[in-house]
Protein backbone atom coordinates (compact mmCIF):
# COMPACT_ATOMS: atom_id res chain seq x y z
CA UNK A 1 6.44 119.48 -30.66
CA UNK A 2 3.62 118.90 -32.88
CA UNK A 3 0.67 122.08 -33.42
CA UNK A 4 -1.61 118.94 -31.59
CA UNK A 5 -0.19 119.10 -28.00
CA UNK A 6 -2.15 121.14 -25.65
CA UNK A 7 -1.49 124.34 -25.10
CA UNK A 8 -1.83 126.19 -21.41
CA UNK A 9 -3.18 129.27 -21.25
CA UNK A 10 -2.39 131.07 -17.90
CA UNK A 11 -4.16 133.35 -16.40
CA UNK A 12 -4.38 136.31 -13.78
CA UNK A 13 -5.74 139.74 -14.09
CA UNK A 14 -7.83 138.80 -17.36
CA UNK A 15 -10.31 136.71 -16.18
CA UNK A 16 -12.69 136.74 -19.25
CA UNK A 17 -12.84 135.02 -22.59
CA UNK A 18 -13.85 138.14 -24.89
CA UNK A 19 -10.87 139.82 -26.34
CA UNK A 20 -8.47 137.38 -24.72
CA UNK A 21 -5.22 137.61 -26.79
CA UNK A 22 -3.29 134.70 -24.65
CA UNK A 23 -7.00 132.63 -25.09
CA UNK A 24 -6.92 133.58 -28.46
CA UNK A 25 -3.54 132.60 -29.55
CA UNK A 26 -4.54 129.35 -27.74
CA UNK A 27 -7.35 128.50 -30.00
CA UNK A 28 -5.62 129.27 -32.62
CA UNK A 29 -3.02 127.01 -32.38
CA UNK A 30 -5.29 123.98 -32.72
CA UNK A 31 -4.87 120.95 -30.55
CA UNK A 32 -6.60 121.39 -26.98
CA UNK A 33 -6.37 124.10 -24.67
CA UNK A 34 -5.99 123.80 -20.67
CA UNK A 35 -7.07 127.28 -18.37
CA UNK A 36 -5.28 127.67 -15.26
CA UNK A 37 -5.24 130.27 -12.46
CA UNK A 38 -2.55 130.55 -10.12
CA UNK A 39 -3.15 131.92 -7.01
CA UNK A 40 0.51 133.29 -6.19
CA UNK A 41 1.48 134.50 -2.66
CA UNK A 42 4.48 133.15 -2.41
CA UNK A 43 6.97 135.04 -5.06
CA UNK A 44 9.45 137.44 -4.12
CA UNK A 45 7.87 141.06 -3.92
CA UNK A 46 4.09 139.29 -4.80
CA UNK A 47 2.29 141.39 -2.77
CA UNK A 48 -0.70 139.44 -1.08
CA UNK A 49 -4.28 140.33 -2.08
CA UNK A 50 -6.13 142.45 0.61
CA UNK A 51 -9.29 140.96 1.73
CA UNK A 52 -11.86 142.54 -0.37
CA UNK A 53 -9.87 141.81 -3.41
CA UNK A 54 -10.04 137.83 -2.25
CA UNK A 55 -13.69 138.50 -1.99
CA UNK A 56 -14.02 139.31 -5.79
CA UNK A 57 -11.55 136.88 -7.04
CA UNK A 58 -13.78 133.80 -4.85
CA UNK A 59 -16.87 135.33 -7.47
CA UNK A 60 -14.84 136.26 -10.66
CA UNK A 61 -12.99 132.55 -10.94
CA UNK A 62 -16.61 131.00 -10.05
CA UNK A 63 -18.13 132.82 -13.13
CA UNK A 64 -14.56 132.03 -15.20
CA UNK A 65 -15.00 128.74 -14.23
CA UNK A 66 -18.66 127.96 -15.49
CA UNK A 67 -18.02 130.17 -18.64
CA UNK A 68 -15.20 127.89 -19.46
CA UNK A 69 -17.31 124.97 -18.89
CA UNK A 70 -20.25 126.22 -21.20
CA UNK A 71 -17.51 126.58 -24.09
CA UNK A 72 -16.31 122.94 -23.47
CA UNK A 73 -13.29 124.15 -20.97
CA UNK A 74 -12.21 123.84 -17.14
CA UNK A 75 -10.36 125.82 -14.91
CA UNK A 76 -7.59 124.06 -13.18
CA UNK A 77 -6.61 125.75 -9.84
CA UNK A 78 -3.20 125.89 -8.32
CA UNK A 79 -1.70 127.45 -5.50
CA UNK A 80 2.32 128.23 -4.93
CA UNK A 81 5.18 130.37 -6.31
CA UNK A 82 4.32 131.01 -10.27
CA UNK A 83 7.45 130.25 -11.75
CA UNK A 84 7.25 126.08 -9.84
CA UNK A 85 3.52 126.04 -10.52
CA UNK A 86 3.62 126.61 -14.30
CA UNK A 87 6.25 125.23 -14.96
CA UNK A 88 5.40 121.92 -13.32
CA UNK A 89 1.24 122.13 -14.86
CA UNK A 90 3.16 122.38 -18.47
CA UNK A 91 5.13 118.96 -17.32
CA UNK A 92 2.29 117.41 -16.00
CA UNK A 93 -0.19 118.03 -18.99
CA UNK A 94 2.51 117.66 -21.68
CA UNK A 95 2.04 121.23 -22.76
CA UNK A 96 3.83 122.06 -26.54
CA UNK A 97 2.80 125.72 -25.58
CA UNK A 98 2.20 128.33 -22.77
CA UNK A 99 0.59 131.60 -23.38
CA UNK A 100 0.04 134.44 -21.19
CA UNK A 101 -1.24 138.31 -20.83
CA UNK A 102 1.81 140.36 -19.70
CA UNK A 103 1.75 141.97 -16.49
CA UNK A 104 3.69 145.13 -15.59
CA UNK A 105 4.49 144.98 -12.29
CA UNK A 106 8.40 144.64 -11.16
CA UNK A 107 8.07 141.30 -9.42
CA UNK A 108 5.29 140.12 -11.39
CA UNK A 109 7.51 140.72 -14.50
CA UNK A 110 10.09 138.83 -12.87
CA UNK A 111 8.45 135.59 -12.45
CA UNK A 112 7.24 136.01 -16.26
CA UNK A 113 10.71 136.49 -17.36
CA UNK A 114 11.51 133.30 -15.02
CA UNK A 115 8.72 131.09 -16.59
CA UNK A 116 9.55 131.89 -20.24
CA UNK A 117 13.49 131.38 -19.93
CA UNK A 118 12.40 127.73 -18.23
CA UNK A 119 9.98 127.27 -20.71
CA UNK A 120 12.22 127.85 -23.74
CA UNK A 121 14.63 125.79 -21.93
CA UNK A 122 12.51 122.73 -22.10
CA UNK A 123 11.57 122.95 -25.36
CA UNK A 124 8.37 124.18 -24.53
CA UNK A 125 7.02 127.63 -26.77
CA UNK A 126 6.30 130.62 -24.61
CA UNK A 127 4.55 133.88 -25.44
CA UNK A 128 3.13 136.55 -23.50
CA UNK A 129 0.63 138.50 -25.29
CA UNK A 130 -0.58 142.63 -24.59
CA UNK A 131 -4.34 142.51 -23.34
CA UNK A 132 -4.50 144.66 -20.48
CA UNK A 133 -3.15 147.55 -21.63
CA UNK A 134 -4.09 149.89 -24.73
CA UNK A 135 -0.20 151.30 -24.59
CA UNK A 136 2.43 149.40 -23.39
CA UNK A 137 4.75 151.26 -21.21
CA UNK A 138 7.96 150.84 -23.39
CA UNK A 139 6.23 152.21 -26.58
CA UNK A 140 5.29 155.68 -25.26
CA UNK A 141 8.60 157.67 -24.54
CA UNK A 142 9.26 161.31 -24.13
CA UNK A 143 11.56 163.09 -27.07
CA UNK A 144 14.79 162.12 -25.53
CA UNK A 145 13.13 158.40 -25.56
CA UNK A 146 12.58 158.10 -21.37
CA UNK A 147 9.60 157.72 -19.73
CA UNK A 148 6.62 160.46 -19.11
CA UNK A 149 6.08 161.74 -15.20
CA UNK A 150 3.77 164.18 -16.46
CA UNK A 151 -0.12 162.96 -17.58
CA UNK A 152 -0.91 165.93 -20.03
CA UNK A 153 2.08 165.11 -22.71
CA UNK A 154 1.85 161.16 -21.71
CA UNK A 155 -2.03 160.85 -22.63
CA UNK A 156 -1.06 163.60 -25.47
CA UNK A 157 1.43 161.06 -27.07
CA UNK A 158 -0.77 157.80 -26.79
CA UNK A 159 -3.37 159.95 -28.92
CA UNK A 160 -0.95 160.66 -31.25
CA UNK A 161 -0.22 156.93 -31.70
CA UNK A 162 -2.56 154.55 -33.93
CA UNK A 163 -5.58 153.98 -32.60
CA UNK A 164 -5.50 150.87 -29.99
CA UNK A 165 -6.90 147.73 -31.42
CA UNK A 166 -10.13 146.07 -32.11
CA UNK A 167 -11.10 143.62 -29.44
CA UNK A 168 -10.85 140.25 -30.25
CA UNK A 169 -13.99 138.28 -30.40
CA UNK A 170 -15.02 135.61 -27.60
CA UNK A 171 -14.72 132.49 -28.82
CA UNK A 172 -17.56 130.26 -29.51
CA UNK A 173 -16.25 127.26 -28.09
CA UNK A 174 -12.81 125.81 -26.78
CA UNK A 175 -11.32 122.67 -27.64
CA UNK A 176 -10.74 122.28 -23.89
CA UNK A 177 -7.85 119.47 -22.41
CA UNK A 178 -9.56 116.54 -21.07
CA UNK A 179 -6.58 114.96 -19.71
CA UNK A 180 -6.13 114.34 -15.74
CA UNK A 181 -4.51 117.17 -13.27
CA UNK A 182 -5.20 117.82 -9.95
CA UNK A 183 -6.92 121.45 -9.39
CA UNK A 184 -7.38 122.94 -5.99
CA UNK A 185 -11.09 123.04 -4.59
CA UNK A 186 -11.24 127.50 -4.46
CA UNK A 187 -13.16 127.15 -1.50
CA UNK A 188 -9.98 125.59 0.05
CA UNK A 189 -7.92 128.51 -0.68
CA UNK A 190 -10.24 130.57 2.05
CA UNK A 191 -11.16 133.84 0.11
CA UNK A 192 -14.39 134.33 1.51
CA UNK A 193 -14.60 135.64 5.16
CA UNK A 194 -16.39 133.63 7.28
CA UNK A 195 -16.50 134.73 11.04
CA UNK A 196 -17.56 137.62 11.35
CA UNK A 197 -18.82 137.53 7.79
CA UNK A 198 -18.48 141.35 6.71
CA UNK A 199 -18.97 140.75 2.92
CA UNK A 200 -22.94 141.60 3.03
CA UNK A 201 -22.21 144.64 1.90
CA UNK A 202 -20.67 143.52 -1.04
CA UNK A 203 -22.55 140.96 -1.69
CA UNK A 204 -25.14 143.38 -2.54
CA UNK A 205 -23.75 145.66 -3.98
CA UNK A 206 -21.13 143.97 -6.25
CA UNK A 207 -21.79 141.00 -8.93
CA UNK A 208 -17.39 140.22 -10.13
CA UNK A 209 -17.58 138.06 -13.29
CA UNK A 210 -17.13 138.85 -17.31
CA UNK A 211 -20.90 138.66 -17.75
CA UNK A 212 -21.44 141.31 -15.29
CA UNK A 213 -18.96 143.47 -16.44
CA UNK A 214 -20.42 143.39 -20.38
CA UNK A 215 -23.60 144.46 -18.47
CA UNK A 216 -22.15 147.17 -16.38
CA UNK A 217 -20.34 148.66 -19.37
CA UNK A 218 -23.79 148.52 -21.70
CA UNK A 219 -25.82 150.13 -18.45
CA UNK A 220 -23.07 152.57 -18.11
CA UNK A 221 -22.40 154.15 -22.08
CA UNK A 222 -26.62 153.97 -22.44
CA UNK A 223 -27.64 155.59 -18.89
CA UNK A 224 -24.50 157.81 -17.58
CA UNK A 225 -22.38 158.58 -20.47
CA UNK A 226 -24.07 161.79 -21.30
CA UNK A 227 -24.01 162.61 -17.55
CA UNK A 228 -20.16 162.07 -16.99
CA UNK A 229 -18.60 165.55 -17.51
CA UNK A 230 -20.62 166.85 -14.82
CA UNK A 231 -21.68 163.93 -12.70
CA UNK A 232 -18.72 162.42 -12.18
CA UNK A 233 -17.43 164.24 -9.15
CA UNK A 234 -20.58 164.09 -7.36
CA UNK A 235 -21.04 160.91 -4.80
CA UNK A 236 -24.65 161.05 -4.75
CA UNK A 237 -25.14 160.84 -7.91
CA UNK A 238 -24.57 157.73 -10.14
CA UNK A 239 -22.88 158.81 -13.37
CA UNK A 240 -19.90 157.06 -12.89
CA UNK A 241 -18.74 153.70 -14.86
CA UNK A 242 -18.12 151.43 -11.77
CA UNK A 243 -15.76 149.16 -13.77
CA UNK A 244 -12.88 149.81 -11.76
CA UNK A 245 -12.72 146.26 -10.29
CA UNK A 246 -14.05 144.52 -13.20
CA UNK A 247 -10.88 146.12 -15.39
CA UNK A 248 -8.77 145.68 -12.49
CA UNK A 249 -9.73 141.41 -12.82
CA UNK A 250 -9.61 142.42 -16.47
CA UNK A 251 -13.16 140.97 -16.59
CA UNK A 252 -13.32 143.27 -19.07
CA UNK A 253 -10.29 144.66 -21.45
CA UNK A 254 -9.34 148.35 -21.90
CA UNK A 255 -9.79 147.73 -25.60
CA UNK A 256 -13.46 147.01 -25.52
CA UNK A 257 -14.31 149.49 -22.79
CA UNK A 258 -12.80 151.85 -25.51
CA UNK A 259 -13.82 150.79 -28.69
CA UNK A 260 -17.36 150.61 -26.85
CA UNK A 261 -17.39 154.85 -26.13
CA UNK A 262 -15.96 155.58 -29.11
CA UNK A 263 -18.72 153.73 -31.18
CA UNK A 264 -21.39 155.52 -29.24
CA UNK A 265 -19.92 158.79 -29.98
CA UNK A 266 -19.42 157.70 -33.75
CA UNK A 267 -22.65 156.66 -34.57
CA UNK A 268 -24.50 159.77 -32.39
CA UNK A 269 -25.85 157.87 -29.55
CA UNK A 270 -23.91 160.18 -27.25
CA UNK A 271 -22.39 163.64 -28.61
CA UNK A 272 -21.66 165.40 -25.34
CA UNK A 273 -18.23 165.98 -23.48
CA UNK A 274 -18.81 162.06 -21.22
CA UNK A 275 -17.27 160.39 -23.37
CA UNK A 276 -14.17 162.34 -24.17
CA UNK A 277 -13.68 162.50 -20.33
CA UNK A 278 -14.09 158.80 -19.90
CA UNK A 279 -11.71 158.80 -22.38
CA UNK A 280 -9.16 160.74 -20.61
CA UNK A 281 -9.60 158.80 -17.51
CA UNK A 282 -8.90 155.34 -18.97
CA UNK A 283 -5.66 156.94 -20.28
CA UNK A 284 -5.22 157.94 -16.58
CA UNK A 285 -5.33 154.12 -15.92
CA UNK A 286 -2.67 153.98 -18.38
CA UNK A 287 -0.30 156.13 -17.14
CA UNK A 288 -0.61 154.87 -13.49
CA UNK A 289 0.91 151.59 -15.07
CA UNK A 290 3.36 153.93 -16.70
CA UNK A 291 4.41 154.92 -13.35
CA UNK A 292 4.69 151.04 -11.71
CA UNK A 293 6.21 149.67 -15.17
CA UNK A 294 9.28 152.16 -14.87
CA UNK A 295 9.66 153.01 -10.93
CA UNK A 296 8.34 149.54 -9.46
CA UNK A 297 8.29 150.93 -5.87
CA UNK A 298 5.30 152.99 -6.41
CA UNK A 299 3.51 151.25 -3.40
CA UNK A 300 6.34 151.84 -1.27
CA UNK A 301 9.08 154.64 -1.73
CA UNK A 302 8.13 158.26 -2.97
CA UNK A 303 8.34 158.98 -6.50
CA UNK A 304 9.76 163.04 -5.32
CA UNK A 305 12.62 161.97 -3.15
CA UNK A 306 12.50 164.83 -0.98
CA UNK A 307 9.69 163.32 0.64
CA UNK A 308 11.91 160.92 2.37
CA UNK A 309 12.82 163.68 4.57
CA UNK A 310 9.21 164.29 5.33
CA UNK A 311 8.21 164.74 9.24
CA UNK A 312 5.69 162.61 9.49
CA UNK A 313 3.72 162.57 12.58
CA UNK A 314 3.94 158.93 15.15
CA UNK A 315 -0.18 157.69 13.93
CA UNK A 316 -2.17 158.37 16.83
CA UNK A 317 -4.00 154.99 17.80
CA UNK A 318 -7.71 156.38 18.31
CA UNK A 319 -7.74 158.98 15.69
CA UNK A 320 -6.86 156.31 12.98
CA UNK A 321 -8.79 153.96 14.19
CA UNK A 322 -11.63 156.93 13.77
CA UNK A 323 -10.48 157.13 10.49
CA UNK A 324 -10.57 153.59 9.78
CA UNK A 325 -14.59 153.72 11.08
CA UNK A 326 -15.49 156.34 9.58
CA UNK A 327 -15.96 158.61 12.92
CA UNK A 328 -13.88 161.75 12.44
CA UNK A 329 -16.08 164.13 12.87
CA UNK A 330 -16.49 165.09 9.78
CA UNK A 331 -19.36 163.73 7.36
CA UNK A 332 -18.10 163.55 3.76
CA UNK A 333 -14.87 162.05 5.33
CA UNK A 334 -17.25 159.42 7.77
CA UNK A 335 -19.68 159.33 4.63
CA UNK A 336 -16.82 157.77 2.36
CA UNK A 337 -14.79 155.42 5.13
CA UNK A 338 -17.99 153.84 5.60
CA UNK A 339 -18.98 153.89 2.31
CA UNK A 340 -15.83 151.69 2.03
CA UNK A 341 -16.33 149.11 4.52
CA UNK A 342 -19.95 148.39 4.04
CA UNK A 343 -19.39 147.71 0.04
CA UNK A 344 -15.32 147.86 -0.66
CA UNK A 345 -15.53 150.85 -2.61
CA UNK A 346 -15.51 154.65 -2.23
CA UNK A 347 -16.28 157.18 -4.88
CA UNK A 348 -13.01 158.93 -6.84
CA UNK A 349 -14.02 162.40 -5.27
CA UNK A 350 -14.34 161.39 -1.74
CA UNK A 351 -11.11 158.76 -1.67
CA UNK A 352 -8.98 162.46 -2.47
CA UNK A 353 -10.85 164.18 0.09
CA UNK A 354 -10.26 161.07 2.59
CA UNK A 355 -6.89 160.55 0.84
CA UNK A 356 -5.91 164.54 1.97
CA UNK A 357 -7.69 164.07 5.20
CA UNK A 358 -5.35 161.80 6.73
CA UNK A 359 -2.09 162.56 5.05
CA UNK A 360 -2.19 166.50 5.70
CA UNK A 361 -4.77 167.18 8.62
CA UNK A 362 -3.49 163.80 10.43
CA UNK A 363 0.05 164.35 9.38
CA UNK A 364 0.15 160.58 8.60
CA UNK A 365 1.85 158.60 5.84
CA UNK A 366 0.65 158.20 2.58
CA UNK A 367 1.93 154.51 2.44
CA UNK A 368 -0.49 154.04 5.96
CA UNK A 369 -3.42 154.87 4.14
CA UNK A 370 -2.45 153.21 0.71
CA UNK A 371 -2.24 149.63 2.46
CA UNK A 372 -5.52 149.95 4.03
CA UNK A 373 -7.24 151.34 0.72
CA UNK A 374 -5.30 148.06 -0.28
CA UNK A 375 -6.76 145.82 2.11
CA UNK A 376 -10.09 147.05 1.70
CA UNK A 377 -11.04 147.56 -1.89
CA UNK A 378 -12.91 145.57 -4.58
CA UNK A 379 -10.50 147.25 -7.15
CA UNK A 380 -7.34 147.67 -5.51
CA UNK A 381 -5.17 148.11 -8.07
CA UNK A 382 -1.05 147.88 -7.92
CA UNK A 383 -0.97 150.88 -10.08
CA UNK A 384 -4.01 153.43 -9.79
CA UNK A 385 -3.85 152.77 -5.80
CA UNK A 386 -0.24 153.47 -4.95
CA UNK A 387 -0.05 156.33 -7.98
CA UNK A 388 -3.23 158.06 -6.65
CA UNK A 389 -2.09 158.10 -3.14
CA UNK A 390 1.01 159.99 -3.98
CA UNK A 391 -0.71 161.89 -6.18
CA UNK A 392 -2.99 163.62 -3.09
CA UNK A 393 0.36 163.35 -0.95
CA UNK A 394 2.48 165.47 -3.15
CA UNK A 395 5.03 163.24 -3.36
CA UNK A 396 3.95 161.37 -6.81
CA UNK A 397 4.75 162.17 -10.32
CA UNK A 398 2.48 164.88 -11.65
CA UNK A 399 1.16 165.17 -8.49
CA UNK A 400 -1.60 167.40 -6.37
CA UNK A 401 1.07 169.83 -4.24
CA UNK A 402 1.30 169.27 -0.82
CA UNK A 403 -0.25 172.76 -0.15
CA UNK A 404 -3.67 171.82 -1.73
CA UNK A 405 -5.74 170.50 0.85
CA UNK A 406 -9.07 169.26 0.31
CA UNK A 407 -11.10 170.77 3.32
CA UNK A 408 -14.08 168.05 3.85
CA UNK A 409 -16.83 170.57 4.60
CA UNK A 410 -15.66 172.82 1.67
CA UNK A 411 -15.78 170.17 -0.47
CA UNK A 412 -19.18 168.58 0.64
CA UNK A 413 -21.22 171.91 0.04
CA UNK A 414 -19.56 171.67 -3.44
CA UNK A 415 -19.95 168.20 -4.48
CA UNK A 416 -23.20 166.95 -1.99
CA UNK A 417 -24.78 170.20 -1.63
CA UNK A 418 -27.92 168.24 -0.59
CA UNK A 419 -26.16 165.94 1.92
CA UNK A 420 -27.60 162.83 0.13
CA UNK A 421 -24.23 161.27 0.26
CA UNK A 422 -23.40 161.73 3.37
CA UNK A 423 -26.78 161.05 4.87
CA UNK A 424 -27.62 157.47 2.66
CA UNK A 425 -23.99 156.54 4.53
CA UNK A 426 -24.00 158.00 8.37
CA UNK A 427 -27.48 157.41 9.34
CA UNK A 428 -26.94 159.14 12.84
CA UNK A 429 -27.07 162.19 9.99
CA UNK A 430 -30.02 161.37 8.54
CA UNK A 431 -32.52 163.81 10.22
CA UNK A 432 -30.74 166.45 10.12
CA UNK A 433 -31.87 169.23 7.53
CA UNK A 434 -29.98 171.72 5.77
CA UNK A 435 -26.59 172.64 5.46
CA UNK A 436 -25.94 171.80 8.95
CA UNK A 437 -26.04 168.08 7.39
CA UNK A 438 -21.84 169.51 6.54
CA UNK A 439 -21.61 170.77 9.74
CA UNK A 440 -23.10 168.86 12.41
CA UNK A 441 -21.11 170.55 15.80
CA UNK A 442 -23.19 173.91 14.68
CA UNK A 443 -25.87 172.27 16.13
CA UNK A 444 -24.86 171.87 19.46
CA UNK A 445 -26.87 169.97 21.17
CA UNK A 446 -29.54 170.54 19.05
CA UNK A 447 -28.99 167.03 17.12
CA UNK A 448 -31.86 164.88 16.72
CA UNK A 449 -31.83 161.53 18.76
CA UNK A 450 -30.49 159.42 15.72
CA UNK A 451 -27.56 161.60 15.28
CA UNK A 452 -26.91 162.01 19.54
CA UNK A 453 -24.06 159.66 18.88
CA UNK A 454 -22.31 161.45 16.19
CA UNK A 455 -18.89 162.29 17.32
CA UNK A 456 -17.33 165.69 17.71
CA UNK A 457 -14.39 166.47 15.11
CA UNK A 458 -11.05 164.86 16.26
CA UNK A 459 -9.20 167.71 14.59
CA UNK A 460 -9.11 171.28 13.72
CA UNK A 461 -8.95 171.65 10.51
CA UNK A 462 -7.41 175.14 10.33
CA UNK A 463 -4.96 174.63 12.58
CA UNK A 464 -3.66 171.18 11.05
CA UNK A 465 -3.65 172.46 7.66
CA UNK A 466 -1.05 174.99 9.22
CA UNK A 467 0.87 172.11 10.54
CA UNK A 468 1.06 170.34 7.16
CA UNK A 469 2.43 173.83 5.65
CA UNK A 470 4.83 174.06 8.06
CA UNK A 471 5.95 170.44 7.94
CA UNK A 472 5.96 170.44 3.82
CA UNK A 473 8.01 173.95 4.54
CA UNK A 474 10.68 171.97 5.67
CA UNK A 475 11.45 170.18 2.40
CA UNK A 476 10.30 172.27 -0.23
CA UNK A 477 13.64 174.00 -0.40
CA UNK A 478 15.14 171.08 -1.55
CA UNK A 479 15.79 170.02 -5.34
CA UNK A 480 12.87 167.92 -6.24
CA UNK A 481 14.22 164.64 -7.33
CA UNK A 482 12.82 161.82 -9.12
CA UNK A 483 13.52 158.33 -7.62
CA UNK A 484 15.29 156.18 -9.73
CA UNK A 485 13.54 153.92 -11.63
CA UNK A 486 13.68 150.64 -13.55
């Protein structure tokens, strides 16, 4: 077909038109370009978006969409299985082209394989292009050419390799497709909670959208670089990026949140350790898509199969539903669940200490706690979620063992020594003084009137730390095997 027939450019976790290789390749093509999003539900092993994650993709295709239409584009909106979807929008629109970011999921790749065998078919071009990842899974491999399990010799070998690429530049304006398609209304598709509305929280706390994310990442490498090293496991304190859901909507690309730390560090703005552990935390990123790209049942089957043989306890009702609330008894625990609901995000530190506190003082499956992390995160992510929860379980590659349990008063006095965490996030707490802020049953009855209804702990946690020892005892005899992967 001739260079002039539009070309579609499809869409899904990079919503953003800076350093946009599928966009790019687009442009480049000449002739005019058509944007879709598909929201997909429907395809084999698609797993559906949890609520908060609908949330920020209502705001983040809102911004795409007038961003588009300032550069002369539109977003056309389509709902259905991805493979039918695309491959009827290229039909409709006479597409000569359809380019893509690859995703690395199992299914997702799937349906990508799907749509470019179709595509081809038809004599329509199709190319999938790498933007959300700085090294693609296939092209880091151990010595004997497999993939890595372990994160020290994985993030090792990607620094070995050349250094990831510039990011491409946003485009100044797109020759956009001014043809007629029909394009779903995205308020039809029902994202946004309505009754009981319980996205205040994140309303306020949370602006999704490329714009935003360029902002966050400025705010972040001039204001809590320098303060990373240190601050970074401390809740109270805010030296943390908080791009996790913009990268996870690729709002923003791994290569410019990159190239952005490593300028500051080459031209002196910031010579401290931050940056280098930034650094090694974006490669962590990386490796949890390692993980999905080669054993595609992360979410759901344990990467150490001797964990299949793992008693789990039966979930009692009210103590997960205390869980869920954020009333176990416990502060940092409470401080973090509600931290969670109120805003759809919990800091790193306190989802392992939450993580731990259900899996080895409850007794209760990883995969439990995974889909409701899931179902209520901005930045649930198919890959960091399900490889971090295995990770605290014991039963993920490289992974915490089973016998290290984080003990939620231990770790409070270490990482919230002042209690500001916990106290900004259970207010029943916020009276009392002191170290007792860690321990609230030394009080007795001694609690001030906003704290009266603070509940007692629903668990002893030196006695259920002994059950999880004795429970892991009864597998850790066994060969530790690695599930098989793709």
């Amino acid at each position: 077909m001739s260079s002039s027939s539009p070309t579609l450019v499809w869409l899904r976790d990079d919503l953003r038109l800076a350093d946009n290789p599928a966009l790019r390749a687009a442009i480049d093509r000449d002739g005019p370009v058509a944007v879709c999003y598909v929201l997909d539900d429907e395809s084999a092993g698609i797993r559906p978006l949890g609520a908060a994650a609908r949330w920020w993709l209502h705001g983040s295709l809102t911004a795409l969409a007038a961003d588009l239409e300032d550069h002369g584009a539109s977003l056309l909106l389509r709902r259905g299985p991805g493979e039918a979807v695309v491959l009827q929008l290229a039909e409709e629109i006479g597409a000569g082209a359809v380019h893509w970011n690859r995703r690395y999921g199992g299914a997702e790749r799937a349906v990508d394989t799907a749509v470019k065998e179709q595509l081809r078919a038809r004599g329509i071009e199709a190319e999938s292009h790498q933007g959300s990842l700085l090294f693609e899974p296939w092209t880091v491999q151990t010595g004997s050419g497999g993939p890595y399990s372990v994160y020290t010799p994985f993030a090792r070998a990607c620094r070995n390799r050349d250094a990831p690429r510039a990011p491409l530049p946003r485009p100044r304006t797109i020759d956009g497709w001014t043809g007629r398609a029909a394009s779903d209304d995205l308020a039809d598709w029902e994202l946004l909670p309505t009754r009981p509305d319980w996205a205040g929280g994140l309303r306020e706390r949370w602006e999704p959208g490329e714009k935003a994310a360029a902002k966050r990442l400025r705010a972040f490498i001039a204001e809590q670089l320098d303060e990373y090293a240190d601050g970074r496991d401390r809740p109270a304190q805010d030296a943390t990026s908080n791009l996790s859901a913009h990268l996870r909507w690729g709002e923003i690309s791994p290569f410019q949140v990159w190239h952005a730390v490593e300028e500051a560090h080459r031209d002196g703005t910031h010579r401290g350790e931050g940056g280098e552990r930034f650094a090694s935390e974006v490669l962590w990123r990386e490796f949890c898509y390692h993980l999905l790209f080669h054993w595609p049942d992360l979410a759901t089957a344990n990467f150490d199969t001797r964990f299949d043989s793992f008693p789990w306890g039966e979930p009692h009702e009210e103590e997960l539903e205390a869980w869920h609330q954020g009333r176990t008894g416990y502060p940092l625990v409470d401080a973090g669940m509600r931290e969670l609901w109120r805003t759809g995000y919990m800091h790193n530190r306190v989802r392992m200490v939450t993580a731990s506190f259900l899996i080895k003082n409850m007794l209760v499956d990883w995969r439990i706690g995974e889909s409701w992390f899931w179902d209520t995160l901005v930045d649930a992510d198919p890959a960091s979620n399900a490889a971090n929860w295995q990770w605290v379980a014991g039963s993920g590659a490289d992974a915490s063992p089973y016998f290290r349990v984080f003990n939620p008063v231990t770790q409070s006095k270490k990482f919230d020594p002042d209690g500001d965490y916990i106290r900004l996030n259970v207010p029943e707490l916020g009276a009392v003084g002191g170290s007792a802020v860690h321990e609230p049953w030394t009080l007795g009855d001694t609690l001030t009137p906003e704290g009266g209804d603070y509940p007692a702990p629903i668990l002893d946690l030196k006695e259920t730390r002994a059950h999880a020892l004795d429970a892991f005892a009864t597998i850790k005899s066994a060969p530790r095997t690695i599930a098989h992967g793709s």
